[in-house]
Protein backbone atom coordinates (compact mmCIF):
# COMPACT_ATOMS: atom_id res chain seq x y z
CA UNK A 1 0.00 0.00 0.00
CA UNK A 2 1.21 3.12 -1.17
CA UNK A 3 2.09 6.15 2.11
CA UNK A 4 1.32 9.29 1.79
CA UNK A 5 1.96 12.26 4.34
CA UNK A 6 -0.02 15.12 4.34
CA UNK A 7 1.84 18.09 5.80
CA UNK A 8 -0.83 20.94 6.75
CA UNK A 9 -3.29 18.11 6.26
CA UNK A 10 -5.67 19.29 9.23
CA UNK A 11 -6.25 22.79 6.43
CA UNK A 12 -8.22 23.92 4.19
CA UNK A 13 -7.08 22.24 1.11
CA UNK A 14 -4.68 20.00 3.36
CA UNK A 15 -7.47 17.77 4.95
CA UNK A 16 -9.80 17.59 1.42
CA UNK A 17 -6.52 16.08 -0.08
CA UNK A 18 -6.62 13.82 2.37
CA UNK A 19 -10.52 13.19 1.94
CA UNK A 20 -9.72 12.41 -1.85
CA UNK A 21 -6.70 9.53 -0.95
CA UNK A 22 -8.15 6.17 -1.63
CA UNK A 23 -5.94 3.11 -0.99
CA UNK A 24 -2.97 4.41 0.94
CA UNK A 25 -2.01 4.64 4.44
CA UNK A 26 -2.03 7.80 5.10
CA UNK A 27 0.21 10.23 7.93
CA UNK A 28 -1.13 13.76 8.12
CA UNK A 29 1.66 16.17 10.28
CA UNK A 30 -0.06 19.42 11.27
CA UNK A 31 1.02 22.64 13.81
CA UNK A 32 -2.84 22.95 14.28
CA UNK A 33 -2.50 27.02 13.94
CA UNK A 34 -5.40 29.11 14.15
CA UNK A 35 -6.30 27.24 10.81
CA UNK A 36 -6.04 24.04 11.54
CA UNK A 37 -8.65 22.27 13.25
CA UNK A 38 -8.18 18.18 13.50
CA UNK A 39 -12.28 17.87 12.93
CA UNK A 40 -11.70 18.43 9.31
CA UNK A 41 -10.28 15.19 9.15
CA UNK A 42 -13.31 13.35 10.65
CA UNK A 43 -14.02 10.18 9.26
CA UNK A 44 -10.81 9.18 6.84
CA UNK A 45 -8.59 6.89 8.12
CA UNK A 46 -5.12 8.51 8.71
CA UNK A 47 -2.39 8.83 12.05
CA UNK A 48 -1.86 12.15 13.03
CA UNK A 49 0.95 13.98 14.25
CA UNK A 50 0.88 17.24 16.17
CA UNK A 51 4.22 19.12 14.98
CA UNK A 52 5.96 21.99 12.92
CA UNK A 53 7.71 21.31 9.55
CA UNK A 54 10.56 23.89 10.94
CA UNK A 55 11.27 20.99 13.31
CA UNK A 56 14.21 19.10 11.93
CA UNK A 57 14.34 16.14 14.92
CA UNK A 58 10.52 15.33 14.32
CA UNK A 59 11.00 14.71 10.60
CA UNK A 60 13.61 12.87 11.18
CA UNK A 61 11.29 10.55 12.92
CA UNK A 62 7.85 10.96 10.62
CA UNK A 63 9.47 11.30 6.99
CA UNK A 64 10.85 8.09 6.39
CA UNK A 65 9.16 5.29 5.06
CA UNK A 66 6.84 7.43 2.92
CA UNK A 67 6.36 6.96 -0.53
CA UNK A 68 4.81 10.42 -1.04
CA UNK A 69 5.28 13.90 0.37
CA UNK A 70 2.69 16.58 -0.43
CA UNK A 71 3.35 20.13 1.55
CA UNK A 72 0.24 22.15 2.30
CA UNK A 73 2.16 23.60 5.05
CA UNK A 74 1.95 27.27 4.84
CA UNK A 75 1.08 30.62 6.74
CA UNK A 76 -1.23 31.60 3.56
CA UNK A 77 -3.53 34.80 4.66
CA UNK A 78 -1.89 38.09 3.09
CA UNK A 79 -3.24 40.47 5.21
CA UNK A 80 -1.75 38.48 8.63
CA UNK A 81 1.73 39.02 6.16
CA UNK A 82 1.34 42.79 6.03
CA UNK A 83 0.71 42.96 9.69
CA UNK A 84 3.75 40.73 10.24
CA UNK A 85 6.05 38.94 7.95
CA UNK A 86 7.94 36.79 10.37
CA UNK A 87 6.40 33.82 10.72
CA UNK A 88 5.50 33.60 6.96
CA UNK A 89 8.94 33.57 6.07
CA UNK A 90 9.96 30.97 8.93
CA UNK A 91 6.75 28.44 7.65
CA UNK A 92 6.93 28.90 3.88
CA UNK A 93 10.91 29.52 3.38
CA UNK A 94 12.83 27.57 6.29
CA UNK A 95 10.16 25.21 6.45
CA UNK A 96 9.88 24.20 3.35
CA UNK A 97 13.95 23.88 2.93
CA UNK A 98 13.64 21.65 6.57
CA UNK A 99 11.09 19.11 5.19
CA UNK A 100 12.60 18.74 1.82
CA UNK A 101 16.07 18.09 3.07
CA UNK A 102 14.52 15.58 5.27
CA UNK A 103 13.05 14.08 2.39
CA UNK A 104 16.35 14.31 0.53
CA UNK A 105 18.01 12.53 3.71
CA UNK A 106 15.33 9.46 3.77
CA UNK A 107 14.90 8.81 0.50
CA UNK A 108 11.54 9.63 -0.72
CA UNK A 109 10.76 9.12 -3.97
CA UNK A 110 8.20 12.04 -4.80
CA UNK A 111 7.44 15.44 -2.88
CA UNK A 112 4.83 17.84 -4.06
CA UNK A 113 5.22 21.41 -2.83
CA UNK A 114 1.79 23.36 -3.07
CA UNK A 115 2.00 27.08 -4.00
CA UNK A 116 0.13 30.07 -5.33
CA UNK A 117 -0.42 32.22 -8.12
CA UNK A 118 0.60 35.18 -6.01
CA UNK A 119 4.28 34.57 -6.77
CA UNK A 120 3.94 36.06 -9.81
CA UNK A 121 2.81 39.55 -8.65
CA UNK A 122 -0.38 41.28 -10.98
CA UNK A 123 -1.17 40.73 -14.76
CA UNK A 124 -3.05 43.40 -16.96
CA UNK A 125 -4.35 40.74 -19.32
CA UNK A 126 -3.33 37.00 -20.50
CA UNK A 127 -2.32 34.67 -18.18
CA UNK A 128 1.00 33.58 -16.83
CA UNK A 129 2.83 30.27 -17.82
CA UNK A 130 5.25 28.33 -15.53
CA UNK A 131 8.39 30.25 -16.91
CA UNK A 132 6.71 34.06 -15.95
CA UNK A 133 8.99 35.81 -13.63
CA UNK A 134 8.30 35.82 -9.79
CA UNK A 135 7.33 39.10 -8.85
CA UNK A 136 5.76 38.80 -5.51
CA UNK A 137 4.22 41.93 -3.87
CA UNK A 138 3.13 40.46 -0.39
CA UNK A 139 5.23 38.91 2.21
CA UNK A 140 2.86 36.11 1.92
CA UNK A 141 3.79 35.82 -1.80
CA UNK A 142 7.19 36.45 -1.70
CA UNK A 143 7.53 33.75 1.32
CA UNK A 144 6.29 31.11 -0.78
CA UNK A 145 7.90 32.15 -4.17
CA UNK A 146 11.25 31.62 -1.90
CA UNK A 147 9.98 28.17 -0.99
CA UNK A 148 9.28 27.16 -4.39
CA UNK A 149 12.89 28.39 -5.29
CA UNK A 150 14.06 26.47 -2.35
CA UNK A 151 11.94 23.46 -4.30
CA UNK A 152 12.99 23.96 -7.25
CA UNK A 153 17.41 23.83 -5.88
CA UNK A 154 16.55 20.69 -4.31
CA UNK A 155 15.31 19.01 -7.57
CA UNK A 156 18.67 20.50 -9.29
CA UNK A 157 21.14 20.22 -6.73
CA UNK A 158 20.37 17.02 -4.99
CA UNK A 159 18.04 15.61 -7.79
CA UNK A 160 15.27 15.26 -5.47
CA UNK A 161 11.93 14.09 -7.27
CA UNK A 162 9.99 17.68 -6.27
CA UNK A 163 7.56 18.80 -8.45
CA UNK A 164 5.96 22.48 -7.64
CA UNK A 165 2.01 23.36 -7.97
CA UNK A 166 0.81 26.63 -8.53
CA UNK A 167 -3.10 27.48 -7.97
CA UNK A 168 -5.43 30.44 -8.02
CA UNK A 169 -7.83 31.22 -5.07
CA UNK A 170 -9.21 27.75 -3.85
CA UNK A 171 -12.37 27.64 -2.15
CA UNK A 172 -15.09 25.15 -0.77
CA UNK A 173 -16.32 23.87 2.71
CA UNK A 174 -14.26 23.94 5.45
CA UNK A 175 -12.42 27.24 4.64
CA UNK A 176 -11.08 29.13 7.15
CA UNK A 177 -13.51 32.75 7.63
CA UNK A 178 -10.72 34.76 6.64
CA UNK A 179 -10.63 34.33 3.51
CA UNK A 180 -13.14 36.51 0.85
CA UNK A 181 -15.95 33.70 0.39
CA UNK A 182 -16.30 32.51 3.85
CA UNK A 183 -15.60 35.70 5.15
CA UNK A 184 -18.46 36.73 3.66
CA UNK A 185 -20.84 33.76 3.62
CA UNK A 186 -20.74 33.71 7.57
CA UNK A 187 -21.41 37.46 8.03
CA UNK A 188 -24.18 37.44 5.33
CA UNK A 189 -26.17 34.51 7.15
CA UNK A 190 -25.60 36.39 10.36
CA UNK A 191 -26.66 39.53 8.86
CA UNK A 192 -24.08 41.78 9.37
CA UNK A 193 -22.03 43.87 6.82
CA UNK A 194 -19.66 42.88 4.20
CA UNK A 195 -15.62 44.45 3.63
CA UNK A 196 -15.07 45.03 0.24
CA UNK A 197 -11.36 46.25 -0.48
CA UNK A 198 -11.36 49.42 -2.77
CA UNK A 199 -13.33 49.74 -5.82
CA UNK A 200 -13.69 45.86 -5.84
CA UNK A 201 -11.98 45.72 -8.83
CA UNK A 202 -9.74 43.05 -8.36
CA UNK A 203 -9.61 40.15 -10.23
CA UNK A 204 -9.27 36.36 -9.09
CA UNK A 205 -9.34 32.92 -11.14
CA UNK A 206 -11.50 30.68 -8.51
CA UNK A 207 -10.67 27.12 -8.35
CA UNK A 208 -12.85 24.74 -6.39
CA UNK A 209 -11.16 22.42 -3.73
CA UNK A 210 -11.54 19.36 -5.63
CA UNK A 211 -10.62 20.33 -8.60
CA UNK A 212 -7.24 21.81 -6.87
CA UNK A 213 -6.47 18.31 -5.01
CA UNK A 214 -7.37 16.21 -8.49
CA UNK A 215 -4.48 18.53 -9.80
CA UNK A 216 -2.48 17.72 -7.10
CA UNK A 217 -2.84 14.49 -7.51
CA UNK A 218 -2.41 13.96 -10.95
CA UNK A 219 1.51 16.01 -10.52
CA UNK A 220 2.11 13.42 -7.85
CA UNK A 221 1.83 10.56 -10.35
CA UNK A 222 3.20 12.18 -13.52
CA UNK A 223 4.87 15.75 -12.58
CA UNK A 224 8.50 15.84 -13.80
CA UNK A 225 11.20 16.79 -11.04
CA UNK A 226 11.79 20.77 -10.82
CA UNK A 227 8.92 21.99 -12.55
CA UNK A 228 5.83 23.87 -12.08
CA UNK A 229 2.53 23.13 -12.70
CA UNK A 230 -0.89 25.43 -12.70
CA UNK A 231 -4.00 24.52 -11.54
CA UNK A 232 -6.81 26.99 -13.12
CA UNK A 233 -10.31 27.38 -12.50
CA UNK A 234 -13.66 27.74 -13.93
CA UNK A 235 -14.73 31.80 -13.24
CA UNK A 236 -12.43 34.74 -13.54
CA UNK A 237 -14.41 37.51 -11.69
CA UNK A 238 -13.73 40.96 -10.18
CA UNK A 239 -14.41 41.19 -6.50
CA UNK A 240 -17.66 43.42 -7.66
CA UNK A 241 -18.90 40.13 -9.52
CA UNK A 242 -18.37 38.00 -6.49
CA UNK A 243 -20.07 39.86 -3.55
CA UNK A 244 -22.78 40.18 -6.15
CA UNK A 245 -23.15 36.21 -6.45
CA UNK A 246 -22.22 35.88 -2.46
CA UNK A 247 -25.23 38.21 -1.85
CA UNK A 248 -27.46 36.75 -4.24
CA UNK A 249 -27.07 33.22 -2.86
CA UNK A 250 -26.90 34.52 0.63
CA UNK A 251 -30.77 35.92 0.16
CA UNK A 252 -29.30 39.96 1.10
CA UNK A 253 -28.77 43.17 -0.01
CA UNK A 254 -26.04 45.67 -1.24
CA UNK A 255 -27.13 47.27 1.79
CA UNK A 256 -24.61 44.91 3.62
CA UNK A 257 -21.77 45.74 1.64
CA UNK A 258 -19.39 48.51 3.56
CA UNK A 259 -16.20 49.71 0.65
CA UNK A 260 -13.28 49.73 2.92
CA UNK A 261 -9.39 51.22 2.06
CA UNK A 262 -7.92 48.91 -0.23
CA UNK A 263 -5.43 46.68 1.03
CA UNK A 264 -1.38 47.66 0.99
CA UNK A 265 0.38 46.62 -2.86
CA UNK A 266 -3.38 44.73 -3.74
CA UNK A 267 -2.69 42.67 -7.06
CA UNK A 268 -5.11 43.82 -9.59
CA UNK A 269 -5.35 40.40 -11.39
CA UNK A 270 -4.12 36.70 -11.25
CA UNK A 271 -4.46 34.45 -14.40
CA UNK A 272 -2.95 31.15 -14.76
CA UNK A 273 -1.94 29.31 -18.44
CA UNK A 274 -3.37 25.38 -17.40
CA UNK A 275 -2.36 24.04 -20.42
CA UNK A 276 1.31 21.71 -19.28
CA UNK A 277 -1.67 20.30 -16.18
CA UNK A 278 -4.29 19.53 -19.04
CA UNK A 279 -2.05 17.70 -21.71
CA UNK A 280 -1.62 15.51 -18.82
CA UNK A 281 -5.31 15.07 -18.58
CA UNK A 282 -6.41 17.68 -15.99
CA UNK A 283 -9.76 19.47 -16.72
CA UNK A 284 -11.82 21.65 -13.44
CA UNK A 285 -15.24 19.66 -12.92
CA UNK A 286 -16.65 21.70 -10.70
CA UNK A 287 -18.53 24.95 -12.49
CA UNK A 288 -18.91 28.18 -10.16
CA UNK A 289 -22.36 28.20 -10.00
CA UNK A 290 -22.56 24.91 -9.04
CA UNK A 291 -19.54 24.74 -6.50
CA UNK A 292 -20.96 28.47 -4.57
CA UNK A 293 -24.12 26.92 -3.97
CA UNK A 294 -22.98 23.89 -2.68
CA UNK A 295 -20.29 25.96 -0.48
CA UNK A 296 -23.00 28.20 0.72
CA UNK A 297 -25.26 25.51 2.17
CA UNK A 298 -22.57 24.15 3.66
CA UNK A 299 -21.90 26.82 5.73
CA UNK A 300 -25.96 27.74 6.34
CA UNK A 301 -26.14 23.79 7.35
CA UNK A 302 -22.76 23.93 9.53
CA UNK A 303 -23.19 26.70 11.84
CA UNK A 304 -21.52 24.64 15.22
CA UNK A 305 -18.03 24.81 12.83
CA UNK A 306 -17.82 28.47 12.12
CA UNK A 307 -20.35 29.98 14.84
CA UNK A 308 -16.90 30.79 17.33
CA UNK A 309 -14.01 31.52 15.12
C-alpha cells in the first residue's frame, strides 16, 4: 500500500486532499494554527501527528518510510503578512527547505510542494505560464515564491523528485472565515455587513477544492522533477462580480456591503496558463455556479463549525 503524508493536512485544502486519498495509508503532520482544526479530518482513516515542519528532529522521525510527500504547510492569509512577515517567512521559506532536506536525507521518492499564483505579482491581461517571472508583492507571496525556489534547488542540486504546484484562489467547505468567500458567507447569514477592499476591482481565477487536489494528484503521479505546474479554474471575476453572487445566494442586499481602504500593494489580477496540467489530462469539474451553492449551504447547514471563530 502506497504512504502518503499530508503536511498541513488538518487545512483547508490539506485535509480535502486527504478526503480524496483512496488506498494508501495515510500520515497527516499538522502545527494545528489558528487554521487548523483536526475535525476536518473526521471520518478518513489517517495517524496524526501534532508538529511543525521547521522541526528538523521530528522529521527525522515521521518522513521516512513514505512513498509520497505533499506540503500544504503554509502561513497563507496576506493580510496576517502585512501585519507581520515573520512567521510567513519561517513556515513557507525555512520550512519548506527543513522538510525537503529531510526528504532528501530518507529517501523519498516524490514530494509535491503546493504554491500560489501570487508569486507572480499582478497581470493586466493574459495569463502567466510556468516560466513568468516571480514578482511577488506580499510577504505572503514572496515567502512562498522563496519556498518554491528552495523546491525547485533541491530538484537540481540534490536531484530530489519535487515537483511544484501553482493554484489560483481555492475555495469550498471547510475554509477558514478569513478568507473573501467565507468571510463573507458567515457574516451574510448572520446579517451583518460585508468588507469590500477598494473599488472591488480586483480580479481572481477561482478554483474549487476538488478540482485543486485532483491537480495535485495527478503532478504526484506524472509531474517531472523541478517543474511547475498550474491549476486553473472555472470563473475569472472581479471582487464586484463575487459579492454580487455571495449576496445573491446569501438571500441579502447591497445594503450589507461597507467599501473599505484597499489593502497595501493589492494585485489587480491573477491568471494562470493550465495548459502543461491539461495535456496531462487535468480538466476543473466543478462549475462556479454549481460549487458556490454547494459551499454556501454548507456553511448555512454547519453553523456549530464556524459559529466561534
Amino acid at each position: 500500500m502506497t504512504t502518503i503524508l499530508v503536511t498541513g493536512g488538518a487545512g483547508f485544502i490539506g485535509s480535502h486532499f486527504v478526503h480524496g486519498l483512496r488506498d494508501a495509508e495515510v500520515t497527516v503532520l499538522d502545527k494545528l494554527t489558528y487554521a487548523g482544526n483536526r475535525a476536518n479530518l473526521d471520518g478518513v482513516p489517517h495517524t496524526f501527528v501534532h508538529g511543525d515542519i521547521c522541526d528538523p528532529d521530528l522529521l527525522r522521525e515521521v518522513v521516512p518510510g513514505h512513498d509520497l510527500v505533499v506540503n500544504f504547510a503554509a502561513e497563507s492569509h496576506v493580510d496576517r503578512s502585512i501585519d507581520g512577515a515573520a512567521e510567513f517567512v519561517r513556515t513557507n521559506v525555512l520550512g519548506t527547505q527543513t522538510l525537503l532536506q529531510a526528504c532528501l536525507d530518507a529517501g523519498v521518492p516524490k514530494v509535491v510542494q503546493v504554491s500560489t499564483d501570487e508569486v507572480y505579482g499582478s497581470i493586466e491581461t493574459g495569463s502567466w505560464n510556468e516560466s513568468a517571472p516571480l514578482r511577488p508583492r506580499s510577504p505572503y507571496a514572496a515567502a512562498k515564491a522563496g519556498g518554491d525556489l528552495i523546491a525547485r534547488s533541491y530538484a537540481i542540486t540534490y536531484g530530489l523528485d519535487v515537483s511544484i504546484t501553482r493554484c489560483g484562489n481555492n475555495y469550498g467547505p471547510r475554509q477558514y472565515p478569513e478568507k473573501i468567500i467565507p468571510l463573507f458567507v458567515t457574516r451574510l447569514l448572520r446579517g451583518e455587513k460585508v468588507p469590500l477592499y477598494g473599488d472591488g476591482g480586483n480580479t481572481r481565477d477561482w478554483v474549487h477544492v476538488e478540482d485543486h487536489c485532483a491537480g495535485i494528484r495527478l503532478v504526484a503521479a506524472q509531474g517531472l522533477p523541478g517543474d511547475v505546474y498550474h491549476i486553473a479554474g472555472t470563473a475569472e471575476l472581479t471582487n464586484n462580480e463575487l459579492t454580487g453572487r455571495l449576496l445573491e445566494a446569501c438571500g441579502r442586499g447591497w445594503d450589507l456591503v461597507e467599501q473599505v481602504e484597499d489593502r497595501k500593494g493589492h494585485d489587480r489580477r491573477y491568471s494562470l496558463d493550465d495548459g502543461r496540467l491539461r495535456a496531462l489530462g487535468y480538466e476543473p469539474r466543478v462549475s462556479f455556479e454549481q460549487g458556490l451553492k454547494e459551499t454556501v449551504r454548507w456553511y448555512a447547514e454547519h453553523p456549530d463549525w464556524w459559529a466561534g471563530l
